[in-house]
C-alpha atoms as a PDB file:
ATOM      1  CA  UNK A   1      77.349  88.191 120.252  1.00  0.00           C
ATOM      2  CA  UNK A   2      76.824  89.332 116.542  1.00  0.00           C
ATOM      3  CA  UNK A   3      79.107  92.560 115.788  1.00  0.00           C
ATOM      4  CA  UNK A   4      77.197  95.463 115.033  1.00  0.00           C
ATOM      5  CA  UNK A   5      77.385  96.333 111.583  1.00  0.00           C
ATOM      6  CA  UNK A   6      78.666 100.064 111.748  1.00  0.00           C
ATOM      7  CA  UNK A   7      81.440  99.511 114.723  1.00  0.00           C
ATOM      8  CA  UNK A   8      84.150 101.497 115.749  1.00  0.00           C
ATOM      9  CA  UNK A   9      87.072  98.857 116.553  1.00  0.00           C
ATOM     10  CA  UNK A  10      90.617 100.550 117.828  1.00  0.00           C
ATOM     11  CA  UNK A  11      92.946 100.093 120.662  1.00  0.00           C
ATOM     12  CA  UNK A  12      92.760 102.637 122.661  1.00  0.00           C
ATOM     13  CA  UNK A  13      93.176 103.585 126.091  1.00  0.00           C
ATOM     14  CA  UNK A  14      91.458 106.537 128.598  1.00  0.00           C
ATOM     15  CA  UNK A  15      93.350 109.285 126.459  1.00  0.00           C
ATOM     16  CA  UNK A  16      94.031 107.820 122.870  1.00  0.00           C
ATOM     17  CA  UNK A  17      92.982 105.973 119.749  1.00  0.00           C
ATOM     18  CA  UNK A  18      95.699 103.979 117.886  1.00  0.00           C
ATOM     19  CA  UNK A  19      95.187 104.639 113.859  1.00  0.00           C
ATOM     20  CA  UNK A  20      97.387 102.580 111.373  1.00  0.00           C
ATOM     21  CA  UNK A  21      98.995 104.392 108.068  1.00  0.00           C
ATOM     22  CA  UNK A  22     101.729 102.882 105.289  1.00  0.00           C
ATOM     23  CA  UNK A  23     104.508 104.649 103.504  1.00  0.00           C
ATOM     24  CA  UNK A  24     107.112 104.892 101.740  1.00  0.00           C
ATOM     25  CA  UNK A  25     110.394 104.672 103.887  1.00  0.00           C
ATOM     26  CA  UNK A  26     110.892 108.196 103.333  1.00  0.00           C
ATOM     27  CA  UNK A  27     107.933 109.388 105.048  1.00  0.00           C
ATOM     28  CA  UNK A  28     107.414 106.475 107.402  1.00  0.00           C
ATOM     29  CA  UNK A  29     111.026 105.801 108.923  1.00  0.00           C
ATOM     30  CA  UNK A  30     111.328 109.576 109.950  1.00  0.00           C
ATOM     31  CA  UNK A  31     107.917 110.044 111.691  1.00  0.00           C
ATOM     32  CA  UNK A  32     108.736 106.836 113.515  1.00  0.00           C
ATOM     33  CA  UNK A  33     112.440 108.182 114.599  1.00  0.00           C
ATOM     34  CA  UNK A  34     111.048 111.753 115.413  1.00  0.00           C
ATOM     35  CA  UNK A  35     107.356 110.774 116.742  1.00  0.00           C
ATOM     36  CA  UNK A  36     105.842 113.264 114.626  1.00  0.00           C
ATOM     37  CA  UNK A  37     105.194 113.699 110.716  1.00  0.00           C
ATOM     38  CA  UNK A  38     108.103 115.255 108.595  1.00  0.00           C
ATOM     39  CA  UNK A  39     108.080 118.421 107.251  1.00  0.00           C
ATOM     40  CA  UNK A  40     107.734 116.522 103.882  1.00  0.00           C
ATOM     41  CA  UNK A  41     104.052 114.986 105.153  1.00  0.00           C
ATOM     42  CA  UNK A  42     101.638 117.075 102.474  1.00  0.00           C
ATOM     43  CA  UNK A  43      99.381 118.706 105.412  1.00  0.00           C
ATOM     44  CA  UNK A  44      97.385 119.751 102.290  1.00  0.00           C
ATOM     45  CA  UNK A  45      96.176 116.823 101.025  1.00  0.00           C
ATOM     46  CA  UNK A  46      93.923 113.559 101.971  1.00  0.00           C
ATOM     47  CA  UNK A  47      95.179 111.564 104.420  1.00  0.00           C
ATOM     48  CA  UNK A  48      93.536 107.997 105.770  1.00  0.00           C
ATOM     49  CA  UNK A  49      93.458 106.907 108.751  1.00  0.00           C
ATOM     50  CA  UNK A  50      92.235 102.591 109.906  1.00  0.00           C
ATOM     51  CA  UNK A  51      92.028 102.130 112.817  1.00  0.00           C
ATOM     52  CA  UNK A  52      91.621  98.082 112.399  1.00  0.00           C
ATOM     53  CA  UNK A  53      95.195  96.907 112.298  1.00  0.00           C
ATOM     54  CA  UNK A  54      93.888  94.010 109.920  1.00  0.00           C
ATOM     55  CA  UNK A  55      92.478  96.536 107.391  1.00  0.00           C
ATOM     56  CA  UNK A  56      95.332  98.147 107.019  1.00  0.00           C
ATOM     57  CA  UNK A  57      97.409  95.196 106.837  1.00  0.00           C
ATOM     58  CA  UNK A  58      94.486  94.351 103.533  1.00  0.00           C
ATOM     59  CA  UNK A  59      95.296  97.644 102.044  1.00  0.00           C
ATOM     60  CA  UNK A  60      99.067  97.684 102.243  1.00  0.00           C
ATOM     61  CA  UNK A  61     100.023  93.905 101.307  1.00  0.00           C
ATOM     62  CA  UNK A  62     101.720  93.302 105.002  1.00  0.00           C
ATOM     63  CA  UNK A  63     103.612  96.184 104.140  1.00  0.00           C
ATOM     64  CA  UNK A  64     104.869  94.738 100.841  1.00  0.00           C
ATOM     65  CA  UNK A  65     103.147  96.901  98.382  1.00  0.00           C
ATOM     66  CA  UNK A  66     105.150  99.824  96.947  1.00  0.00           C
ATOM     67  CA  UNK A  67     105.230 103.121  98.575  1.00  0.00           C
ATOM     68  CA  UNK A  68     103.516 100.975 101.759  1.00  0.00           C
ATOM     69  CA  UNK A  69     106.762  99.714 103.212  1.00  0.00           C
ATOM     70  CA  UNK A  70     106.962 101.234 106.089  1.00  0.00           C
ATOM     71  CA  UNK A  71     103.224 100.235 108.560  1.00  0.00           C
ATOM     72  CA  UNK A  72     102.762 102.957 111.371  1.00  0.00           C
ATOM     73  CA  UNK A  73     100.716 102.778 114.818  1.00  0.00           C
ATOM     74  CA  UNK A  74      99.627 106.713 115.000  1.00  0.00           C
ATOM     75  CA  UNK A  75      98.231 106.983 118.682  1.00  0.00           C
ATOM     76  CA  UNK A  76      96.049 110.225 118.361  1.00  0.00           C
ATOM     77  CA  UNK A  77      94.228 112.011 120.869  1.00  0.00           C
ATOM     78  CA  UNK A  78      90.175 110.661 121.758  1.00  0.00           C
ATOM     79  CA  UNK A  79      89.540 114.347 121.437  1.00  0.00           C
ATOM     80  CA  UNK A  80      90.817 114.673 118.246  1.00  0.00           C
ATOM     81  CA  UNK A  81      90.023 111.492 117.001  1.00  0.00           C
ATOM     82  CA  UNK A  82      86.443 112.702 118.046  1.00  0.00           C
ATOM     83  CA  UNK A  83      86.442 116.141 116.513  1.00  0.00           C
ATOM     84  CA  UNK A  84      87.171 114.423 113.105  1.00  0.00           C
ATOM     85  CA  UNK A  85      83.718 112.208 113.733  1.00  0.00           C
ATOM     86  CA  UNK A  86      81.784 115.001 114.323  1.00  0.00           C
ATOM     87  CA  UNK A  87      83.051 117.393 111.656  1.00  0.00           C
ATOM     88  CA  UNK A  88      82.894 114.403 108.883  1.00  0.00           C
ATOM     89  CA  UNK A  89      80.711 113.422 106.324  1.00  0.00           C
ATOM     90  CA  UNK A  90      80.313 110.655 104.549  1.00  0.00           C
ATOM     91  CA  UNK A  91      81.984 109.747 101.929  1.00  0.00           C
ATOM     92  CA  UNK A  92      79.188 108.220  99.564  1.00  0.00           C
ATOM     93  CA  UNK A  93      75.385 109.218  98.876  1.00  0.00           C
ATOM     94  CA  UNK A  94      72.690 108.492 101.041  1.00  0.00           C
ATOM     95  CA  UNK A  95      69.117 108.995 100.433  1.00  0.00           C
ATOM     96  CA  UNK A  96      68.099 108.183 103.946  1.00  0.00           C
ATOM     97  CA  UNK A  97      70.430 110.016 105.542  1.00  0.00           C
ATOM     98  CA  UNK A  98      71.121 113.435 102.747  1.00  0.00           C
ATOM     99  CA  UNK A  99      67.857 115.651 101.695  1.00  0.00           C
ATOM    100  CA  UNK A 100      69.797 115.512  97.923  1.00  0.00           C
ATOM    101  CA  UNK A 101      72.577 114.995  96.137  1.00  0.00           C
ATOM    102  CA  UNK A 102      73.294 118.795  95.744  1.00  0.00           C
ATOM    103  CA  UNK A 103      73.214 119.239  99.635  1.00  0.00           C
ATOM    104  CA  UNK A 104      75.369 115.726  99.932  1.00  0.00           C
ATOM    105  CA  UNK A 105      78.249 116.691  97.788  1.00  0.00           C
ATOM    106  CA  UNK A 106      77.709 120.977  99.343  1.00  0.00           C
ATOM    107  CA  UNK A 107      78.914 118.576 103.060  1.00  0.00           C
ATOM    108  CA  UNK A 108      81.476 116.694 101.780  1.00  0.00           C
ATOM    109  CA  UNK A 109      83.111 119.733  99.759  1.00  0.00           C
ATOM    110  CA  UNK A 110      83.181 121.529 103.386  1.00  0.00           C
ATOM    111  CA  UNK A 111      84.033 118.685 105.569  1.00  0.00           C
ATOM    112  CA  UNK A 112      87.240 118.400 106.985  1.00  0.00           C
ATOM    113  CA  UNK A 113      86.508 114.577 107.054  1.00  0.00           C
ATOM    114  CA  UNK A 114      84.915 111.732 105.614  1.00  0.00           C
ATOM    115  CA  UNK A 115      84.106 108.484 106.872  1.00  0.00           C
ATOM    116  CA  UNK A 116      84.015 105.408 104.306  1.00  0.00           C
ATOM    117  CA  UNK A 117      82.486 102.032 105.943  1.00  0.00           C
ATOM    118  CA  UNK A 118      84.566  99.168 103.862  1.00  0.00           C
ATOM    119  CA  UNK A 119      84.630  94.974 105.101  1.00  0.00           C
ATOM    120  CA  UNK A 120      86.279  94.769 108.145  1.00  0.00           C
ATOM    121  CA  UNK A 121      88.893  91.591 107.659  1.00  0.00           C
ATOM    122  CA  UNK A 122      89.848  88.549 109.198  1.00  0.00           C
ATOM    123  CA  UNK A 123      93.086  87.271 110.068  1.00  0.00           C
ATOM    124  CA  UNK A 124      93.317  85.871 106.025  1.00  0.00           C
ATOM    125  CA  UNK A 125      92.144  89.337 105.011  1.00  0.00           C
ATOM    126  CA  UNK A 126      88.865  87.842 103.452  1.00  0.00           C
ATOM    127  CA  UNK A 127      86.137  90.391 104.046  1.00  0.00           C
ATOM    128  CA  UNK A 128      83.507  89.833 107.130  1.00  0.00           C
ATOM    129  CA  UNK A 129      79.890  90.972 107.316  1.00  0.00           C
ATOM    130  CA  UNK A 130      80.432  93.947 109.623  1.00  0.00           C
ATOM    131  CA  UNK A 131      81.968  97.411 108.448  1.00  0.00           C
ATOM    132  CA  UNK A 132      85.713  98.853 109.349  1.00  0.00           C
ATOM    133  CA  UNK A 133      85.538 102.714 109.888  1.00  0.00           C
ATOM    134  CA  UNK A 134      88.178 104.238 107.460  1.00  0.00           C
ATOM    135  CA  UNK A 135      88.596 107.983 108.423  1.00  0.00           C
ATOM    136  CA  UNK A 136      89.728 110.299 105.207  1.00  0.00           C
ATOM    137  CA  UNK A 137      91.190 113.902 106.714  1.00  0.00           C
ATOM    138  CA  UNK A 138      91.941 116.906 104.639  1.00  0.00           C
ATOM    139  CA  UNK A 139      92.362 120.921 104.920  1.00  0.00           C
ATOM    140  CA  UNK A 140      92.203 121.760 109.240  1.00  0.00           C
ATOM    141  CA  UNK A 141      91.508 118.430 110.302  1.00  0.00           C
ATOM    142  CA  UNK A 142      94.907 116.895 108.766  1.00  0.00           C
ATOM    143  CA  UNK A 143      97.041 120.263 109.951  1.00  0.00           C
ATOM    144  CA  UNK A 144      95.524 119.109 113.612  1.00  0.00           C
ATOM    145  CA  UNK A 145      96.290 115.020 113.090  1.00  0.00           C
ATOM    146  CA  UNK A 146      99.799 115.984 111.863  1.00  0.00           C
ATOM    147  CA  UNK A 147     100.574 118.608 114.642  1.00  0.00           C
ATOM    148  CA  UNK A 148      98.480 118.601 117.310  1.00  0.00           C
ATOM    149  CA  UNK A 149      96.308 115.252 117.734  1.00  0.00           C
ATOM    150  CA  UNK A 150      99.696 112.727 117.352  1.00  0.00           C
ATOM    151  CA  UNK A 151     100.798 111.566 120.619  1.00  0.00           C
ATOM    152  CA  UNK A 152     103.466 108.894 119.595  1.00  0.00           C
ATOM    153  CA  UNK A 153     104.276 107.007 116.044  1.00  0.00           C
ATOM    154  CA  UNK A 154     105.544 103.347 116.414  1.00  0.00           C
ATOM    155  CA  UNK A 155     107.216 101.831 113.419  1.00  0.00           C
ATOM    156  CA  UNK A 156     105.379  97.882 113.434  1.00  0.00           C
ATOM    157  CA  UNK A 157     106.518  96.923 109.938  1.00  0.00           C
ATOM    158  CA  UNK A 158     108.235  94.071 112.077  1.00  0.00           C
ATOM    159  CA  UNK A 159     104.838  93.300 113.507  1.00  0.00           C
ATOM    160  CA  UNK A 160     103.132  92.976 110.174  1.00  0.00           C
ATOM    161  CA  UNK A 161     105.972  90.667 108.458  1.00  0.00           C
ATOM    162  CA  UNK A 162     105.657  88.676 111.836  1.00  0.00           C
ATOM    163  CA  UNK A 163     101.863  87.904 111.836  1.00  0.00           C
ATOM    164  CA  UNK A 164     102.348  86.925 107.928  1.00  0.00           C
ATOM    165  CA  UNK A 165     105.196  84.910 108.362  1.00  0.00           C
ATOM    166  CA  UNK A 166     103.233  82.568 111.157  1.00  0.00           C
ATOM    167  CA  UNK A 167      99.901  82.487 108.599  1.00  0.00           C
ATOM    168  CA  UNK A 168     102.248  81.596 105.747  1.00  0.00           C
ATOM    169  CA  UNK A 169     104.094  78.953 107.967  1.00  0.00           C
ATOM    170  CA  UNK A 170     100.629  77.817 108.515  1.00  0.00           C
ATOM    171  CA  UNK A 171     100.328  78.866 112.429  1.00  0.00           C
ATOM    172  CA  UNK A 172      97.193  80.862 112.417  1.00  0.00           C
ATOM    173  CA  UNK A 173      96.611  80.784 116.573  1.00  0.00           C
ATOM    174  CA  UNK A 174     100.536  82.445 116.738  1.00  0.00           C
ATOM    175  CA  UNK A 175      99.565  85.220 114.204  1.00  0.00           C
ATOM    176  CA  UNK A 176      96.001  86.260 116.528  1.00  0.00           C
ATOM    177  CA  UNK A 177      98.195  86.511 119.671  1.00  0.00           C
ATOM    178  CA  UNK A 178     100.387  88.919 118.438  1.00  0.00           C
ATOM    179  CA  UNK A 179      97.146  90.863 116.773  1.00  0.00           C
ATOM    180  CA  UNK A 180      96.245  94.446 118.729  1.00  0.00           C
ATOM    181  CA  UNK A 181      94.146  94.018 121.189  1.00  0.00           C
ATOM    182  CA  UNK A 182      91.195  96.210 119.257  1.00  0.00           C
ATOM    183  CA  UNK A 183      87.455  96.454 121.800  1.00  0.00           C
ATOM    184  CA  UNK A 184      84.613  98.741 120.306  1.00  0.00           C
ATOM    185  CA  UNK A 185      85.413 102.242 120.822  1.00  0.00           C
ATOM    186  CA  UNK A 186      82.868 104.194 123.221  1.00  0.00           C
ATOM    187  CA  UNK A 187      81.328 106.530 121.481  1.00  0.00           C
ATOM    188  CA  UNK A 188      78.439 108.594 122.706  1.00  0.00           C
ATOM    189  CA  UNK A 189      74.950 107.845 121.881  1.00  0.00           C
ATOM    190  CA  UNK A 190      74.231 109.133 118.093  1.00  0.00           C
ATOM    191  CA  UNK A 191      77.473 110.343 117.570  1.00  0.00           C
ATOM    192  CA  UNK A 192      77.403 108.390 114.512  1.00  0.00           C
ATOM    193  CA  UNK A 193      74.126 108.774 113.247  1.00  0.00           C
ATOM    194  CA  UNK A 194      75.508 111.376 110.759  1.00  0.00           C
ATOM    195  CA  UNK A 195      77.955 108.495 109.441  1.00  0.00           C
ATOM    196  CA  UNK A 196      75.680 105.435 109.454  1.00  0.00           C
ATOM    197  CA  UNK A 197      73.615 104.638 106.383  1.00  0.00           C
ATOM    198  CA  UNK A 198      72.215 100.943 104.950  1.00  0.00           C
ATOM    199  CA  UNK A 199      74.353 100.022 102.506  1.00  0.00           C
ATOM    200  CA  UNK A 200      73.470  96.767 100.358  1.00  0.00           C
ATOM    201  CA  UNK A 201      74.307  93.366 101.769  1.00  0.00           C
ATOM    202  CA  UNK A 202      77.450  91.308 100.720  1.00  0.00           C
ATOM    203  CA  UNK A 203      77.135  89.528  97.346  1.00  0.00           C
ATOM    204  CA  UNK A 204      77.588  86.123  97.855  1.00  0.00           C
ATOM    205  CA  UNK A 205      81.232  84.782  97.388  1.00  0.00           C
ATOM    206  CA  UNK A 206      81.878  83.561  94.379  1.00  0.00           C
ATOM    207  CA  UNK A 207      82.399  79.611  93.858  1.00  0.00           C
ATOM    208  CA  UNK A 208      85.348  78.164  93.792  1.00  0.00           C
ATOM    209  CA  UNK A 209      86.785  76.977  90.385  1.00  0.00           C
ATOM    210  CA  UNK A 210      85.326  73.429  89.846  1.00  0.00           C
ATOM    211  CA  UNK A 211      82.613  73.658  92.524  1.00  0.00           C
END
């Protein structure tokens, strides 16, 4: 079956959503020990949240880039996880979905969240033709995520250097079996209509040196 082009894609079980973030050491090896953010987590600024464990592992480098060192599995409440859905906007102009820009940009001033819609990734992080939901938090809803919507924080930087260390070592079927089990999340019907929008298609890839 073709994937749906605006997905939601997260483990998750009857009660949670598992979200992936990367920091520094500092941040990241505390939460993990404690099972909650430090008092040094900024609950006052933007804070994303990727539910696609490949995405994340895109955006941090398999926890190699700096300040990304440290990969966390944030299992959050559904119902928080929810309330961020349905108090977010998204994150870029849309003129079939906003009246105007003025009223666009009035939304995502207010919102405590916004919802971006970037490649999802395959297991070589090259970008696919369906969309990976990346949630942005700020103001209430990242006081909630930090305090009240975190059920447990699991420190899988292990997990990312393993699943790169079988692709580099050329065993691509050993890297998907150790891959989070990730099914579309059930979401009820139009929940997302306020977050969907057509966005351009792909540009074609570009040809390979000497093709």
């Amino acid at each position: 079956m073709t994937t749906p082009r605006y997905e939601i894609r997260a483990l998750h079980t009857a009660t949670t959503v598992t979200v992936y973030q990367a920091y520094a050491p500092a941040i990241g090896l505390p939460a993990a020990r404690e099972g909650r953010f430090p008092a040094t987590w900024k609950r006052d600024r933007m804070t994303w949240i990727k539910p696609s464990f490949l995405w994340m592992m895109y955006r941090c480098g398999w926890g190699t880039k700096e300040n990304q060192e440290t990969v966390l599995a944030v299992e959050i409440t559904r119902e928080g996880f929810e309330w961020a859905l349905a108090h977010a906007c998204l994150s870029h102009y849309a003129s079939g979905l906003h009246p105007d820009h003025a009223t666009w940009r009035r939304r995502l001033r207010e919102a405590p969240a916004r919802v971006q819609w970037d490649p999802e990734r395959d297991l070589n992080l090259k970008p696919l033709p369906h969309r990976s939901l990346q949630l942005g938090l700020t103001g209430e809803a990242a006081r909630r995520y930090a305090d009240e919507w975190t059920v447990s924080i699991t420190d899988v930087t292990g997990l990312a250097h393993t699943v790169h260390g079988h692709l580099r070592a050329g065993d691509p079927d050993a890297a998907r079996r150790l891959l989070p089990a990730e099914r579309p999340y059930p979401v009820p019907d139009g929940a997302l209509r306020h977050l969907r929008a057509e966005l351009p298609p792909f540009p074609a890839p570009a040809a390979a040196p000497g093709a």
